[in-house]
N, C-alpha and C. Protein backbone atom coordinates (compact mmCIF):
# COMPACT_ATOMS: atom_id res chain seq x y z
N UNK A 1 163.63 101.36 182.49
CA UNK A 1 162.67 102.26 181.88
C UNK A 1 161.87 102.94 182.99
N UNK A 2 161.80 104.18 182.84
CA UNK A 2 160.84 104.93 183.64
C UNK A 2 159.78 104.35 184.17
N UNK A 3 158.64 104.31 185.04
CA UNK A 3 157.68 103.82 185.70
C UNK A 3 156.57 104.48 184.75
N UNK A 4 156.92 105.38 184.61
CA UNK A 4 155.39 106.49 184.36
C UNK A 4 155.45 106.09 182.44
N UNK A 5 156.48 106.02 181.68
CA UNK A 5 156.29 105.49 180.34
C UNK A 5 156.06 104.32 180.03
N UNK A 6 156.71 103.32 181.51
CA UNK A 6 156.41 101.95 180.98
C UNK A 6 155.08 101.55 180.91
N UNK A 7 153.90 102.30 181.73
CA UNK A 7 152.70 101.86 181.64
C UNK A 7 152.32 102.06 180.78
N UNK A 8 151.97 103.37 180.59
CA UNK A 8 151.32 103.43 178.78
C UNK A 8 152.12 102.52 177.23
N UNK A 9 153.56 102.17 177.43
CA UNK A 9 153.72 101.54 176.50
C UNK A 9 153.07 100.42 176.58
N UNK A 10 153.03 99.85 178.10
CA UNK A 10 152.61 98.17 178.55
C UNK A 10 151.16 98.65 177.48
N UNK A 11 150.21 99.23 178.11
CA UNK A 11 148.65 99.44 177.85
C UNK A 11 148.96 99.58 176.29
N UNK A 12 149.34 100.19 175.51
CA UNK A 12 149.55 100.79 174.05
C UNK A 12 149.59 98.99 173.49
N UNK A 13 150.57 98.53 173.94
CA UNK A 13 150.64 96.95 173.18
C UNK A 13 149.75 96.39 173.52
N UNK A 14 148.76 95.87 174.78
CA UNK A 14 147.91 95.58 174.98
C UNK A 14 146.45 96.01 174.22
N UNK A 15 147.07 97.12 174.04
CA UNK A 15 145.52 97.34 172.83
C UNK A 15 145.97 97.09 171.69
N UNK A 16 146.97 97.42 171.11
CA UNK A 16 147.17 96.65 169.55
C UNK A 16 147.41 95.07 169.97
N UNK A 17 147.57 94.78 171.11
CA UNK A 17 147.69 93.27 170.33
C UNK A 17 145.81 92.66 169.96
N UNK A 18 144.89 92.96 171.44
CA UNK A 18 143.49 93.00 171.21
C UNK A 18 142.62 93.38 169.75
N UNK A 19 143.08 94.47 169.40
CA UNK A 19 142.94 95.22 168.11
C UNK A 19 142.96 94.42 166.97
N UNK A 20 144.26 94.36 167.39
CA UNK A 20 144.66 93.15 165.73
C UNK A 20 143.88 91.37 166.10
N UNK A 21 143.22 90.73 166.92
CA UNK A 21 142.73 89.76 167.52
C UNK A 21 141.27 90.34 167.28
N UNK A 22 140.67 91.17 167.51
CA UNK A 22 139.23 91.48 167.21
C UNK A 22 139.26 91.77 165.66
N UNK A 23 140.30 92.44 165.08
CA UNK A 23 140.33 92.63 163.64
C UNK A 23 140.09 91.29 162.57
N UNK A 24 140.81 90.35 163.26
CA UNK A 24 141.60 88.66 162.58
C UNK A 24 139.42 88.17 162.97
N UNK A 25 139.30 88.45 164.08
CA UNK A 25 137.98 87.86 164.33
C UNK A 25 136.60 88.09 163.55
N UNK A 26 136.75 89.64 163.12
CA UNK A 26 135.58 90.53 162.47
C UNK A 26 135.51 89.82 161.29
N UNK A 27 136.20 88.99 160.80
CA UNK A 27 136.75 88.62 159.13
C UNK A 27 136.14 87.03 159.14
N UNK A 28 136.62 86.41 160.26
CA UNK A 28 136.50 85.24 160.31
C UNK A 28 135.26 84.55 159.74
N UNK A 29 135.31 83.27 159.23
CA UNK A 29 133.96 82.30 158.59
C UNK A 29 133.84 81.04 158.85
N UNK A 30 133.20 80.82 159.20
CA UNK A 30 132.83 79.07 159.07
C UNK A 30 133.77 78.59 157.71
N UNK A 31 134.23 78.04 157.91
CA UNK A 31 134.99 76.94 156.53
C UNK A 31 133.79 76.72 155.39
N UNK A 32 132.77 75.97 156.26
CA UNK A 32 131.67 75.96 154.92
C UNK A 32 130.60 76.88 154.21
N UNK A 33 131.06 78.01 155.05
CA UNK A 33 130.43 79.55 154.55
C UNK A 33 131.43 80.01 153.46
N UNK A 34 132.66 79.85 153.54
CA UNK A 34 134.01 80.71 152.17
C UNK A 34 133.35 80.62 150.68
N UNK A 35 133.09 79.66 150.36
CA UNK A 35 132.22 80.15 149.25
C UNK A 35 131.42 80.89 148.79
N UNK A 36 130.47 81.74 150.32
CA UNK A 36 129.69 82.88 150.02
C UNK A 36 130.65 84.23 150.27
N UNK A 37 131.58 84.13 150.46
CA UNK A 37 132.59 84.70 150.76
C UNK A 37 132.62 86.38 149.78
N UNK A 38 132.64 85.97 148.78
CA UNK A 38 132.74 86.95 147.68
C UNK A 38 130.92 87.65 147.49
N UNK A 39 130.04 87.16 148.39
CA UNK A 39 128.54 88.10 148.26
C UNK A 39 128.57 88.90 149.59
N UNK A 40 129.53 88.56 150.34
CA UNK A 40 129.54 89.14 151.78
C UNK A 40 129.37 90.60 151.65
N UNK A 41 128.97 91.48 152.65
CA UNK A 41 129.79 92.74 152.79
C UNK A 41 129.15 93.32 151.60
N UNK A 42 127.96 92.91 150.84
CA UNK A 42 127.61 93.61 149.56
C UNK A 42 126.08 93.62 149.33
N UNK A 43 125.49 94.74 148.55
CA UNK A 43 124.01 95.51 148.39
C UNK A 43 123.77 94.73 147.17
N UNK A 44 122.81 94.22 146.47
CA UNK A 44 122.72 93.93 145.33
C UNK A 44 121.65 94.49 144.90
N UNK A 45 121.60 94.79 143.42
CA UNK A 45 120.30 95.35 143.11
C UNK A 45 119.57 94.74 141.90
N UNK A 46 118.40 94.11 141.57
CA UNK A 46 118.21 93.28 140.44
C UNK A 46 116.42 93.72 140.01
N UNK A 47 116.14 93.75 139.21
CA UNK A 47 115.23 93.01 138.35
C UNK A 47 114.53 92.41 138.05
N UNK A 48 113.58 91.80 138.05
CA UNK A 48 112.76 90.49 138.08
C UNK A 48 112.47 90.74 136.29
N UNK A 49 113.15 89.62 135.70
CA UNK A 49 113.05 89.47 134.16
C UNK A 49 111.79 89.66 134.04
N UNK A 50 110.31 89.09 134.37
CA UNK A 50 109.11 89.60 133.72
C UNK A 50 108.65 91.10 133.87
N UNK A 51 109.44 92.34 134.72
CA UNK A 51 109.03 93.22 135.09
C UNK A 51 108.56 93.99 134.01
N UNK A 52 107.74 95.05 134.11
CA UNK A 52 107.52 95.68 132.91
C UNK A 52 107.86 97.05 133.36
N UNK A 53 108.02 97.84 131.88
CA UNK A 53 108.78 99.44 132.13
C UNK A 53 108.28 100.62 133.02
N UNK A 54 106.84 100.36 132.87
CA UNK A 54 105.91 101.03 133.66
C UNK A 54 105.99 100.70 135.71
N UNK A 55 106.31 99.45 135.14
CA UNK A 55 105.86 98.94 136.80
C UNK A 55 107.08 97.67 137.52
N UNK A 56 108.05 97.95 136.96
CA UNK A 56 109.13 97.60 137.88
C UNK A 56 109.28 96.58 138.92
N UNK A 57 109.54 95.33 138.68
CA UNK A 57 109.76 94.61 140.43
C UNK A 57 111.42 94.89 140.82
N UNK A 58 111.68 95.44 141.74
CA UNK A 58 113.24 95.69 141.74
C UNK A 58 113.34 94.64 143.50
N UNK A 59 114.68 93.81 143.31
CA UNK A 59 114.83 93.51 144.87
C UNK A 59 116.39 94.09 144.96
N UNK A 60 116.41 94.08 146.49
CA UNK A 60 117.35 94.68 146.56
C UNK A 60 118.15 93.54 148.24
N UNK A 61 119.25 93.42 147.97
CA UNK A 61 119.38 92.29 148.71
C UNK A 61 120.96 92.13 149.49
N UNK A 62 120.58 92.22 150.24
CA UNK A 62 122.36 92.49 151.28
C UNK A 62 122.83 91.43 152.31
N UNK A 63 124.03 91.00 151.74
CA UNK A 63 124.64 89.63 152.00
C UNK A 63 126.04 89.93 153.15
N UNK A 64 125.74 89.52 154.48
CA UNK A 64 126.54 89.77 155.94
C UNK A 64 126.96 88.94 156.18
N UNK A 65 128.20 88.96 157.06
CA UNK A 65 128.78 88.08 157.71
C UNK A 65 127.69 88.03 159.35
N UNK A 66 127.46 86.79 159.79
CA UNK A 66 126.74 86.75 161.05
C UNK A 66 127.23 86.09 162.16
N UNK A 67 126.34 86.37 163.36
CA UNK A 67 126.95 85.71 164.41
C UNK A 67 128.53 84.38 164.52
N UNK A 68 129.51 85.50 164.63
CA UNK A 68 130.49 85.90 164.73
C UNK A 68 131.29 84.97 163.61
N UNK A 69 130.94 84.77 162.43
CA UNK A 69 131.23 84.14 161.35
C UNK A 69 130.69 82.56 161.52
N UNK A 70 130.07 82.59 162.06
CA UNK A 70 128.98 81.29 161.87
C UNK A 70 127.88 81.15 161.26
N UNK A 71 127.77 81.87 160.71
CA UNK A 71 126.41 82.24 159.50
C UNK A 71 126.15 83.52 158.71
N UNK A 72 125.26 83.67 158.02
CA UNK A 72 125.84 84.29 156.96
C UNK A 72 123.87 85.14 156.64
N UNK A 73 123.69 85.99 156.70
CA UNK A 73 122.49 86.82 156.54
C UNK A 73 122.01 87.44 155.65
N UNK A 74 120.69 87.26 155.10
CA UNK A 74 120.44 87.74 154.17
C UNK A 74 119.44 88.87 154.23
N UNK A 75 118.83 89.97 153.92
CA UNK A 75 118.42 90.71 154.09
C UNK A 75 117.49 91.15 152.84
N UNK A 76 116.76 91.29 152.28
CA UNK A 76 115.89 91.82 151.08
C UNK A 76 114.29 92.15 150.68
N UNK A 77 114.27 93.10 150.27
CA UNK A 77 112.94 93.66 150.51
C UNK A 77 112.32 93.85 148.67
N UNK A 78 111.06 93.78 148.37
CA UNK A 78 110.77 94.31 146.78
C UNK A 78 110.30 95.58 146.61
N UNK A 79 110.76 96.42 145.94
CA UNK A 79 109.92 97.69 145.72
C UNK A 79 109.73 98.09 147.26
N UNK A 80 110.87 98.76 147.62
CA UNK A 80 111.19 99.33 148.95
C UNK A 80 110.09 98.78 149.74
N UNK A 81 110.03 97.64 150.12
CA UNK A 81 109.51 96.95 151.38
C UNK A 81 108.22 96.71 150.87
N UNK A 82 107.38 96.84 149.93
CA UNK A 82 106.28 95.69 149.68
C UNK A 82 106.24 94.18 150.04
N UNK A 83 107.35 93.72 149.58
CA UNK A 83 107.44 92.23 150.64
C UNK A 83 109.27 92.47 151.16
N UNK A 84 109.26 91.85 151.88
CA UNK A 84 110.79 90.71 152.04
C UNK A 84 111.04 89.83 152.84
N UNK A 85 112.14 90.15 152.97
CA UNK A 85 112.64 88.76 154.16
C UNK A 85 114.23 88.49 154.65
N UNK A 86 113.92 87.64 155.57
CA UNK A 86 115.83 87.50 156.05
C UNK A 86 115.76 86.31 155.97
N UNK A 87 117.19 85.97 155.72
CA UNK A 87 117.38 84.06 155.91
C UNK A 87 118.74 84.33 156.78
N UNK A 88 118.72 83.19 157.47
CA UNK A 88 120.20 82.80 158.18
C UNK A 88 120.71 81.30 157.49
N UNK A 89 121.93 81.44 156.85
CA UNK A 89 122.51 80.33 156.45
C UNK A 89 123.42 79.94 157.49
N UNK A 90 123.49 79.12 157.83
CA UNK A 90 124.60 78.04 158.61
C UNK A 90 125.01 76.45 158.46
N UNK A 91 126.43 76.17 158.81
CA UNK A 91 126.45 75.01 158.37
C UNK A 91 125.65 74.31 159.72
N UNK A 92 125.33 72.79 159.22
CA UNK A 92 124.51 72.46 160.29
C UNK A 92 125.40 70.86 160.06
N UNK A 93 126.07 70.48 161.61
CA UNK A 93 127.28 69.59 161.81
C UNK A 93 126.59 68.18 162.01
N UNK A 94 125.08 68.18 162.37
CA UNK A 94 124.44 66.90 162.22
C UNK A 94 124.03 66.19 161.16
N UNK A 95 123.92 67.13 160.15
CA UNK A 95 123.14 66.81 158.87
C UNK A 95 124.58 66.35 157.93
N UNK A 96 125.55 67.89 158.37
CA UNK A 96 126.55 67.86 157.31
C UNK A 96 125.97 69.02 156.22
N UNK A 97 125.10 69.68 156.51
CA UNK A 97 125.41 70.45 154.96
C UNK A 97 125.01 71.82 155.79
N UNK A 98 124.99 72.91 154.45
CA UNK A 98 124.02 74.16 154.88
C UNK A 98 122.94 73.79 155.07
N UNK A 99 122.54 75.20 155.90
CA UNK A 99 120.88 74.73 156.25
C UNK A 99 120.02 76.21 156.37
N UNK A 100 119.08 76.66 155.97
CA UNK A 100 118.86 77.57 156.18
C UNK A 100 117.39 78.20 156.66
N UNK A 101 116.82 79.07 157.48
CA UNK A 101 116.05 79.58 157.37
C UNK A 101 115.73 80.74 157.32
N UNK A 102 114.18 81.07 156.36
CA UNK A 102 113.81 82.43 155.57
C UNK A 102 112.36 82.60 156.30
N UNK A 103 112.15 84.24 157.06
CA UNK A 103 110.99 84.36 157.22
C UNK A 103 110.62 85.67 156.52
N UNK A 104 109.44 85.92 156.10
CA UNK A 104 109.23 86.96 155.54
C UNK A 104 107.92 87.77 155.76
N UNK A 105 107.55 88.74 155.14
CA UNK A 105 107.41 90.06 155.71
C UNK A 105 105.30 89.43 155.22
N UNK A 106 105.01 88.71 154.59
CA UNK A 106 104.01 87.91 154.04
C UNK A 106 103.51 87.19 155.24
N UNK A 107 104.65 86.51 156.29
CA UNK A 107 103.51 85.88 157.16
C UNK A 107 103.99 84.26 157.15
N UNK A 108 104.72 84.01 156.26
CA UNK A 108 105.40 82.48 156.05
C UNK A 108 107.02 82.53 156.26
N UNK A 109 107.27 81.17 156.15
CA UNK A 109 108.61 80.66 156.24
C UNK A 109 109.36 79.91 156.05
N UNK A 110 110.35 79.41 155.32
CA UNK A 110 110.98 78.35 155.01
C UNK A 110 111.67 77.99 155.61
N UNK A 111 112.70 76.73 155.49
CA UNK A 111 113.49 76.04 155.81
C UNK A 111 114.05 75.30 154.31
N UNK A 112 115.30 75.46 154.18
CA UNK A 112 115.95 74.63 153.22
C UNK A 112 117.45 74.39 153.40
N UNK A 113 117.92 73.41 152.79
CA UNK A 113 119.29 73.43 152.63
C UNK A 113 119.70 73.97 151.13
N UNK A 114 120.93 74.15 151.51
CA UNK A 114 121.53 74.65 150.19
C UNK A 114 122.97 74.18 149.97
N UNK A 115 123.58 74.02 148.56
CA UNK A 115 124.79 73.57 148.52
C UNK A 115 125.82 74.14 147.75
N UNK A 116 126.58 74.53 147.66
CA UNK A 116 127.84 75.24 146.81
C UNK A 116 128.41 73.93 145.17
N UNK A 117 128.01 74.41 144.41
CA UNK A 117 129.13 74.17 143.52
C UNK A 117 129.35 75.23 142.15
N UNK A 118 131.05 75.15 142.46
CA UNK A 118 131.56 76.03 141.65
C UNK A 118 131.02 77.42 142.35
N UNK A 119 130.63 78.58 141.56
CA UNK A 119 130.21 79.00 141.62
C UNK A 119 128.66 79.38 141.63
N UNK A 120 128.11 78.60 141.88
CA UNK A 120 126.31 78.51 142.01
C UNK A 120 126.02 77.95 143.08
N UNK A 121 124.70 78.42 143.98
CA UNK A 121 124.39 78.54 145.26
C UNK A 121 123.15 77.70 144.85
N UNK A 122 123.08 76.21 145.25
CA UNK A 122 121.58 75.77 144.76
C UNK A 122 120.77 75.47 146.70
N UNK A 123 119.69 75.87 146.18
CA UNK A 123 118.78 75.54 147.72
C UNK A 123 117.82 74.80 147.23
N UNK A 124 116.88 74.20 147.99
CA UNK A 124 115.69 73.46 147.89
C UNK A 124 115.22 73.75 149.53
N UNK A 125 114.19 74.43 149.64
CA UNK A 125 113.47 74.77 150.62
C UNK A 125 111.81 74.72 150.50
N UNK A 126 111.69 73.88 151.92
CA UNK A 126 109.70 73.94 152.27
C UNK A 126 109.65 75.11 152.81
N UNK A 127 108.08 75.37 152.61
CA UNK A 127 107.33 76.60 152.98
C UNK A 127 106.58 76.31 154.18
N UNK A 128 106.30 76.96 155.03
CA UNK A 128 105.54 76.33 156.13
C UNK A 128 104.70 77.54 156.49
N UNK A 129 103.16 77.60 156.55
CA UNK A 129 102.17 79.39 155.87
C UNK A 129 101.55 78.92 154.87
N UNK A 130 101.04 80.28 154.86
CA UNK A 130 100.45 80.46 153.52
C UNK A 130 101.05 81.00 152.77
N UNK A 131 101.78 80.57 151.31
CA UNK A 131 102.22 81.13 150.06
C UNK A 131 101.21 80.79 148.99
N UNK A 132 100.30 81.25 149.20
CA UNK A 132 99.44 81.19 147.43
C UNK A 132 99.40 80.02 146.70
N UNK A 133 99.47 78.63 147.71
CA UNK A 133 99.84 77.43 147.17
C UNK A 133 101.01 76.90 147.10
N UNK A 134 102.36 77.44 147.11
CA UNK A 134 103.91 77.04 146.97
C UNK A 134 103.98 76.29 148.56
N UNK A 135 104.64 75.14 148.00
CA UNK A 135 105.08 74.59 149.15
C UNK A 135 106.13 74.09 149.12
N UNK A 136 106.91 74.36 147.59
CA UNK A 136 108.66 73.90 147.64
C UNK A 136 109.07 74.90 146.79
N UNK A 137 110.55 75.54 147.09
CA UNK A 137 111.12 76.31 146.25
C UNK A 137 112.59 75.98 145.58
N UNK A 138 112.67 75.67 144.49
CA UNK A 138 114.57 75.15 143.84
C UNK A 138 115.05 76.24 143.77
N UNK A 139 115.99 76.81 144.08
CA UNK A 139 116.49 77.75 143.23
C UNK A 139 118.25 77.92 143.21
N UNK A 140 118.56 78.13 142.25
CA UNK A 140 119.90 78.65 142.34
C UNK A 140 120.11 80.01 141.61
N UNK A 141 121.64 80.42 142.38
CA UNK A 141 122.32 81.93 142.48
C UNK A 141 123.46 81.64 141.69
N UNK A 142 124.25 82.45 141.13
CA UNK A 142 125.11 82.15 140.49
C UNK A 142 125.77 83.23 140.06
N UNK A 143 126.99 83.51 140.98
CA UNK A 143 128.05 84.61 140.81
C UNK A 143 128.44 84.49 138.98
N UNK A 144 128.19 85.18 138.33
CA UNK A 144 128.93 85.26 136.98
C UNK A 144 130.21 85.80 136.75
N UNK A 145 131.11 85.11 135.91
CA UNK A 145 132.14 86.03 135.95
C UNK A 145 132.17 87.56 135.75
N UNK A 146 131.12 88.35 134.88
CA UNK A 146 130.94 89.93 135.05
C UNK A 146 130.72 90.51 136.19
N UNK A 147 130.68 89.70 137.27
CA UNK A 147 130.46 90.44 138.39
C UNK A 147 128.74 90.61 139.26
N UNK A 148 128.10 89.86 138.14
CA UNK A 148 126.39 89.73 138.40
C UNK A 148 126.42 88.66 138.98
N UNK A 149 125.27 88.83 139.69
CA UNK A 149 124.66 87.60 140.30
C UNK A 149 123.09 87.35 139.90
N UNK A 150 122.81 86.04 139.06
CA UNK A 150 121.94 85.77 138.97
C UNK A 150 120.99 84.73 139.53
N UNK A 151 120.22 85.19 139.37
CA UNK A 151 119.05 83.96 140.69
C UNK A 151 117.96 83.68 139.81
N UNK A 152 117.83 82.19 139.64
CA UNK A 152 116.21 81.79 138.93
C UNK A 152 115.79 80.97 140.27
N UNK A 153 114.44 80.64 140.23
CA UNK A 153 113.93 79.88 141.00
C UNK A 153 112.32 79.30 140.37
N UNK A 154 111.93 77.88 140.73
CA UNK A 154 110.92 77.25 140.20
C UNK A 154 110.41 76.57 141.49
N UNK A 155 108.92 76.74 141.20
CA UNK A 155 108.06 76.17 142.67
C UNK A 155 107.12 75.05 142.05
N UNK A 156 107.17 74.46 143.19
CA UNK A 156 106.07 73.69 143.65
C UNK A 156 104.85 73.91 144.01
N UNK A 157 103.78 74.37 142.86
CA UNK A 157 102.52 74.99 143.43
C UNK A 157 101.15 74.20 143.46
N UNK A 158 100.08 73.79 144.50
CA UNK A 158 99.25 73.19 144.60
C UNK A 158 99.78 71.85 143.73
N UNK A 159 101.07 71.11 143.99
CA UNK A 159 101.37 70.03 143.63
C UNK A 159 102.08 69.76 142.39
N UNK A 160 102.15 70.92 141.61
CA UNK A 160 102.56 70.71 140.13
C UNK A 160 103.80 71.78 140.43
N UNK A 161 104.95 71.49 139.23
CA UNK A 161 106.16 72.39 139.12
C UNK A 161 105.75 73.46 138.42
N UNK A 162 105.93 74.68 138.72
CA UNK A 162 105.79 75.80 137.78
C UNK A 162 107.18 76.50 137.85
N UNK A 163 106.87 77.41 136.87
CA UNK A 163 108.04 78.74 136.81
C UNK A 163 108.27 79.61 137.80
N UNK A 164 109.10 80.15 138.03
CA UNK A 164 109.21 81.01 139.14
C UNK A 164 109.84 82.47 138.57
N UNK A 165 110.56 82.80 139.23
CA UNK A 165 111.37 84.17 138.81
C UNK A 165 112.47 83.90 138.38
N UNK A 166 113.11 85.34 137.85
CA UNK A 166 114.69 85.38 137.28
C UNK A 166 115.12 86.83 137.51
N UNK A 167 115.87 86.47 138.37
CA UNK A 167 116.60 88.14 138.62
C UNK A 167 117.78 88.39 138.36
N UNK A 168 118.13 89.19 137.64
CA UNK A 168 119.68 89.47 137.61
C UNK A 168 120.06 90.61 138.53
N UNK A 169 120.92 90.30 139.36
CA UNK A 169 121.68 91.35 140.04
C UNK A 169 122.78 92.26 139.54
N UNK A 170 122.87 93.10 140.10
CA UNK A 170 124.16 94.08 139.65
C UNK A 170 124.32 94.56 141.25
N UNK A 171 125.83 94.70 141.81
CA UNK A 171 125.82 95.47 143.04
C UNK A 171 125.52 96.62 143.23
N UNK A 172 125.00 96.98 144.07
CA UNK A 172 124.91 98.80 144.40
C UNK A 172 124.82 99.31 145.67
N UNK A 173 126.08 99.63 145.67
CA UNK A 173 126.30 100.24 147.22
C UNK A 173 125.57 100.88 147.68
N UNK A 174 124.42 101.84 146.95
CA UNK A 174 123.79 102.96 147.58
C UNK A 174 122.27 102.37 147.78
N UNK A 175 121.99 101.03 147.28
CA UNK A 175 120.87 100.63 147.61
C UNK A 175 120.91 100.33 148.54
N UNK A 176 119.50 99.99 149.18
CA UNK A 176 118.49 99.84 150.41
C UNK A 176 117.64 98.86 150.04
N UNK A 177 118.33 97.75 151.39
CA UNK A 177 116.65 96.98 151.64
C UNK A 177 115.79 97.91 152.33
N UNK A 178 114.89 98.00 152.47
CA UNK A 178 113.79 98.69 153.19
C UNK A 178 112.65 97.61 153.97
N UNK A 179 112.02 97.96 154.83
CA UNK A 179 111.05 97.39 155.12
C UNK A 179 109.90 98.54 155.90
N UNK A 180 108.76 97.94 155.53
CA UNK A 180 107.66 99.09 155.62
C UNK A 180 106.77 98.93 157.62
């Protein structure tokens, strides 16, 4: 083979083989992340069931693949950046389970684990700040088969269990977390 074609073919395979190796990589997950697998890569847009018509709580909430499929990012803001927050989920190999932490746009922060079954994402996370009294949060997520994702959650406030929220999601590509 010619001198002067063999290089660029050499270089040409050398980048598709890299190509297809950074491609296989961009995808990649922790084993105990595949279950969030199907929120990845997606905008959600929801509701807060007590909202009223006039005055709206909308969150809006975007679920990433992270540092380099070792965790998994959350992103979400209310009513274009009045509050939000990010969490990083990862598995954590000492404990054995997920583990996660949430800081937010309020000034506080959690820490919780969380666990997969079936399809429902349950966490139990402390608050560490000031939250208005909350100092534990339950909550679970729960891919529905229509394609929604719903989230309730119940706190721990000044010592007693109360109610928390209920959001139903719907995806929407064209939404925005925001932050102010």
């Amino acid at each position: 083979m010619n001198p002067f074609i063999k290089t660029p073919v050499m270089v040409l395979a050398c980048f598709l083989a890299c190509n297809s190796l950074l491609a296989a990589d961009a995808t990649s997950l922790d084993e105990h992340l595949e279950p969030l697998r199907p929120l990845l890569g997606k905008t959600w847009r929801g509701e807060f069931k007590d909202s009223k018509p006039d005055k709206p709580v909308i969150d809006v909430a975007r679920w990433e693949r992270a540092l380099n499929g070792k965790a998994v990012r959350v992103l979400h803001s209310i009513n274009d950046g009045l509050y939000g927050g990010e969490s990083i989920i990862r598995w954590d190999s000492q404990s054995k389970q997920l583990v996660f932490h949430y800081f937010t746009t309020a000034g506080f922060m959690t820490t919780g684990t969380a666990t997969v079954s079936g399809s429902k994402l349950i966490t139990l996370e402390k608050i560490t700040g000031d939250a208005n009294g909350v100092t534990e949060v339950r909550a679970t997520q729960e891919l529905r088969p229509d394609g929604t994702l719903l989230s309730k959650a119940e706190y721990l406030k000044d010592g007693q269990p109360t109610s928390g929220r209920e959001v139903l999601y719907k995806e929407a590509p064209s939404a925005e977390v925001k932050f102010k």
